[in-house]
C-alpha atoms as a PDB file:
ATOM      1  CA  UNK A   1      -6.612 -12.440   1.571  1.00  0.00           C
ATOM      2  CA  UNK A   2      -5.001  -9.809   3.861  1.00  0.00           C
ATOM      3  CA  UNK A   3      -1.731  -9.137   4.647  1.00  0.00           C
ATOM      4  CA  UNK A   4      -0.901  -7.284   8.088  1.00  0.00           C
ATOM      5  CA  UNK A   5       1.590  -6.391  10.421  1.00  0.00           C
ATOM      6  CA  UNK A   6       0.890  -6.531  14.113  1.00  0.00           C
ATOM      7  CA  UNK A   7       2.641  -5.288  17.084  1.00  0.00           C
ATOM      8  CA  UNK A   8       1.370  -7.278  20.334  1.00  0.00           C
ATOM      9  CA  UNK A   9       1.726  -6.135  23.847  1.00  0.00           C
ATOM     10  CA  UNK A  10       3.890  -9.861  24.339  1.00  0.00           C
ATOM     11  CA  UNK A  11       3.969 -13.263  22.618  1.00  0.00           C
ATOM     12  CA  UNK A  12       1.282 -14.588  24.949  1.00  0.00           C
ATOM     13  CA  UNK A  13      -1.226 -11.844  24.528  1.00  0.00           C
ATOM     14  CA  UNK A  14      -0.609 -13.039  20.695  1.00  0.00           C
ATOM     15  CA  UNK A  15      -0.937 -16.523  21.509  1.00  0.00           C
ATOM     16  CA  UNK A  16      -4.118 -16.342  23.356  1.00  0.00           C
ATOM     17  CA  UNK A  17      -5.551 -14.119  20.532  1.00  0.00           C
ATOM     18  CA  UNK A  18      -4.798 -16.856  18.022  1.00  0.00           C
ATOM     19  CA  UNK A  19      -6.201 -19.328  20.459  1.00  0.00           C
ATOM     20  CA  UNK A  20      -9.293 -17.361  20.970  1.00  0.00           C
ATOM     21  CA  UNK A  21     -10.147 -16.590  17.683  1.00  0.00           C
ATOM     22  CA  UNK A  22      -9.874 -20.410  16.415  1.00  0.00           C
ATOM     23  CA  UNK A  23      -6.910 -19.295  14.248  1.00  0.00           C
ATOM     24  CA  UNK A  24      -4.068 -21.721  16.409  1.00  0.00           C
ATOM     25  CA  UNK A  25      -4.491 -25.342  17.432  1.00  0.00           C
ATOM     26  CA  UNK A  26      -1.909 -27.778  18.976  1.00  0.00           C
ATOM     27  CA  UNK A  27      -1.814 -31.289  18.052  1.00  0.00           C
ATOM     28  CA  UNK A  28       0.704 -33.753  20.108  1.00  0.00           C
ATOM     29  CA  UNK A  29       2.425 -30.997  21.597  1.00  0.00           C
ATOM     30  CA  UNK A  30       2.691 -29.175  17.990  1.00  0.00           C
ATOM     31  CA  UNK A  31       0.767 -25.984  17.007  1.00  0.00           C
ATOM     32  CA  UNK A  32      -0.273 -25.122  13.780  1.00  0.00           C
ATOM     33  CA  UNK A  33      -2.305 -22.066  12.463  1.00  0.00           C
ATOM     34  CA  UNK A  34      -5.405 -22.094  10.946  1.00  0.00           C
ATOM     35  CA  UNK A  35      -6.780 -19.803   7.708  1.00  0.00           C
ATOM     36  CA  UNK A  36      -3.889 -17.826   8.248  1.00  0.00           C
ATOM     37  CA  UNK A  37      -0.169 -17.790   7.554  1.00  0.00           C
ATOM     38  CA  UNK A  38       1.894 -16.549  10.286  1.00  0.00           C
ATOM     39  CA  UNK A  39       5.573 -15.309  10.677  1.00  0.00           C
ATOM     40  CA  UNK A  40       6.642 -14.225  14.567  1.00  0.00           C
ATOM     41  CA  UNK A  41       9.034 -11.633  14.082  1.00  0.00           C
ATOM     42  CA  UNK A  42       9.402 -10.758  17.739  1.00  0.00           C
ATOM     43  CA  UNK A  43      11.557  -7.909  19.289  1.00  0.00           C
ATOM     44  CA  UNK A  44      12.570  -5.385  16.507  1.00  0.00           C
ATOM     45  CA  UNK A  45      15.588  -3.158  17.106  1.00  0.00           C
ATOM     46  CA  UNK A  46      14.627   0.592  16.591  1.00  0.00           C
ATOM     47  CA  UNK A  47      18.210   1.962  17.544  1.00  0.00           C
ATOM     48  CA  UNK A  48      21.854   1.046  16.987  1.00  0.00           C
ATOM     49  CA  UNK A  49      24.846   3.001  17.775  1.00  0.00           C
ATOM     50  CA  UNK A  50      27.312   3.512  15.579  1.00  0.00           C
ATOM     51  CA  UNK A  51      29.083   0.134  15.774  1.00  0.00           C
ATOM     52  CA  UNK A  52      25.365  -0.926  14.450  1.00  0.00           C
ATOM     53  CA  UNK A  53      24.748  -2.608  18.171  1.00  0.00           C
ATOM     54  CA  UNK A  54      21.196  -2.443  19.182  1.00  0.00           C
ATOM     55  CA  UNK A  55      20.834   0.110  21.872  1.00  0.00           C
ATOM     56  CA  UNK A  56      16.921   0.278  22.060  1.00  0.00           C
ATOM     57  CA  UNK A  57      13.643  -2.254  21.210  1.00  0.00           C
ATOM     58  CA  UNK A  58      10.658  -2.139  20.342  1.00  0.00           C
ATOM     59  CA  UNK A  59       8.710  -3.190  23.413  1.00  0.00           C
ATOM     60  CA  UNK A  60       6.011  -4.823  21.114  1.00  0.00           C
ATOM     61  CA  UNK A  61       5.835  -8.817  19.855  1.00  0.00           C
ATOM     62  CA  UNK A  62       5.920  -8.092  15.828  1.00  0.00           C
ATOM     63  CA  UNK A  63       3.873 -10.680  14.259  1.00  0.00           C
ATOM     64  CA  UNK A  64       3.322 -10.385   9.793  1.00  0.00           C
ATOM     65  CA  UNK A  65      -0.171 -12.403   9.397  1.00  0.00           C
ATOM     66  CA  UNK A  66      -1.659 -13.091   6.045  1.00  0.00           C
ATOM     67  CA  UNK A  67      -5.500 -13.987   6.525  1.00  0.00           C
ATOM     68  CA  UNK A  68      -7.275 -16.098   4.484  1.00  0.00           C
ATOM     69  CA  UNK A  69     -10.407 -14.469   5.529  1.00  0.00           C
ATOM     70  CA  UNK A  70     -11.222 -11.198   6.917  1.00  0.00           C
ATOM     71  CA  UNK A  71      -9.383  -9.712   9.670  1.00  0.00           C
ATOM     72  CA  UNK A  72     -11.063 -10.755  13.044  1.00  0.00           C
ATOM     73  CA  UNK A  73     -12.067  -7.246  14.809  1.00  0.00           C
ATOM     74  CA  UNK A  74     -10.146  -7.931  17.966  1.00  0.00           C
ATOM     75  CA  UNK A  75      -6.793  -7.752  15.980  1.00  0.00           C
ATOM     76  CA  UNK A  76      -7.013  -4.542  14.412  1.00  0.00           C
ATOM     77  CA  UNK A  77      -6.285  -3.163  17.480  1.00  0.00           C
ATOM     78  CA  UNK A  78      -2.985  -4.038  17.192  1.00  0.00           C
ATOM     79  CA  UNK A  79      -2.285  -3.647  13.294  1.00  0.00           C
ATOM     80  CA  UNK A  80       0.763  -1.436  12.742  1.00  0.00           C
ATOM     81  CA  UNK A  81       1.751   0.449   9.795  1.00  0.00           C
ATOM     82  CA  UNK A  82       5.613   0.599   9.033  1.00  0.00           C
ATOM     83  CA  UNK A  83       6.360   2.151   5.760  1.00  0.00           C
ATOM     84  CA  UNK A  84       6.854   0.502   2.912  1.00  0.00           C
ATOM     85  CA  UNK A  85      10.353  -1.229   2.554  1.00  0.00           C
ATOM     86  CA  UNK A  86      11.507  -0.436   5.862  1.00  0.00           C
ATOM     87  CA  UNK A  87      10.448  -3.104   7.732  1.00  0.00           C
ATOM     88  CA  UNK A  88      12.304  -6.257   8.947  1.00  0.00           C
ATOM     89  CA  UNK A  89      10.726  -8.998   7.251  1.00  0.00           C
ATOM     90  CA  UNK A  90       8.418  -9.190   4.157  1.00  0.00           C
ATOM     91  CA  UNK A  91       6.438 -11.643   2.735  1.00  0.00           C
ATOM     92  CA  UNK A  92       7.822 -12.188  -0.763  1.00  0.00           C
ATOM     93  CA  UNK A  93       5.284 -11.068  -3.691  1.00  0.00           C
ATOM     94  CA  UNK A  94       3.166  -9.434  -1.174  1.00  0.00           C
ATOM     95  CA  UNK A  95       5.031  -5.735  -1.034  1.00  0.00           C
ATOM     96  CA  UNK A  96       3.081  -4.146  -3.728  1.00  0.00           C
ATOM     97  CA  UNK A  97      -0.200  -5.433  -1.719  1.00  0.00           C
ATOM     98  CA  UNK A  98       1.192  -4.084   1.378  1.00  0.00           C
ATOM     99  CA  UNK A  99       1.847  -0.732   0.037  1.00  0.00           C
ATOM    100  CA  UNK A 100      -1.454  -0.160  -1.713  1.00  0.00           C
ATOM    101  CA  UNK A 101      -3.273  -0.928   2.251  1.00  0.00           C
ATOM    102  CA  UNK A 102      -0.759   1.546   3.446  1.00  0.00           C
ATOM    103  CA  UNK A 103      -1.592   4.371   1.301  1.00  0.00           C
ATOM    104  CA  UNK A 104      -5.076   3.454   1.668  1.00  0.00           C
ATOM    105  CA  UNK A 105      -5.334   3.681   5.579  1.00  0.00           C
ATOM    106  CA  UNK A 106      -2.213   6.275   5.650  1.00  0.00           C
ATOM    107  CA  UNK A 107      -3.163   8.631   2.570  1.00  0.00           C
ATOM    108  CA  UNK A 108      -1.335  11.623   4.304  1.00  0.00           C
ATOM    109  CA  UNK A 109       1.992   9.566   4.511  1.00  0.00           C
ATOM    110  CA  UNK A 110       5.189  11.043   2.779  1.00  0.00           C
ATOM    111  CA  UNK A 111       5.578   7.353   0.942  1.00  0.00           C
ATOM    112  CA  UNK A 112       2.367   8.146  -0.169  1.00  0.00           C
ATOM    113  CA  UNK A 113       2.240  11.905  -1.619  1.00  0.00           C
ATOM    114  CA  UNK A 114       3.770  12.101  -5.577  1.00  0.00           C
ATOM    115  CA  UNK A 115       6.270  14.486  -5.400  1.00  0.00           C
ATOM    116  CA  UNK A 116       5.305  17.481  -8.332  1.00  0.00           C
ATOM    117  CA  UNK A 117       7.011  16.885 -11.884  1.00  0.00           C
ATOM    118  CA  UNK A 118      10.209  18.678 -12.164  1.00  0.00           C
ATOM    119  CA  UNK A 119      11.219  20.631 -15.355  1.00  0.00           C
END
């Protein structure tokens, strides 16, 4: 299994990726995902003033995805890579999973980098 984070251009750019890749189906007006488990974040606030109002978004449709199977190629275009524990939602038990694939495709990443022992 694989657990990503995905920023989309819009919800139906997301949408017709699902439906293209076989990974979404509708049944009576219902739609369901398939081999995957799926949580639309949407919009993300990236600014607030200082009453903690939202004063800028994230233009991108967030999407968390955990694939039963391997990541279809025409979605890792749009993987993202927020840092560990900063990131609006998780999936519970999966954090220590998500920040091993971070450090792995980020190596260079201040999360990532042991600081030297101090005496």
């Amino acid at each position: 299994m694989y657990y990503r984070k995905f920023g989309f251009t819009s919800q139906e750019s997301f949408n017709s990726l699902m439906d293209a890749a076989g990974l979404r189906q509708e049944e009576e007006g219902v739609f369901s995902y398939v081999n995957c488990a799926v949580h639309e974040i949407g919009t993300v606030c990236i600014a607030q003033d200082a009453e903690g109002v939202c004063t800028d978004y994230d233009p991108r449709w967030a999407v968390d995805i955990i694939f039963y199977q391997e990541i279809p190629a025409e979605f890792l275009p749009f993987v993202v890579w927020p840092t560990p524990g900063s990131a609006v939602h998780w999936y519970g038990g999966w954090e220590g999973v998500y920040a091993v694939d971070f450090c792995t495709n980020n190596p260079n990443d201040p999360f990532c980098t042991l600081a030297p022992p101090t005496e």
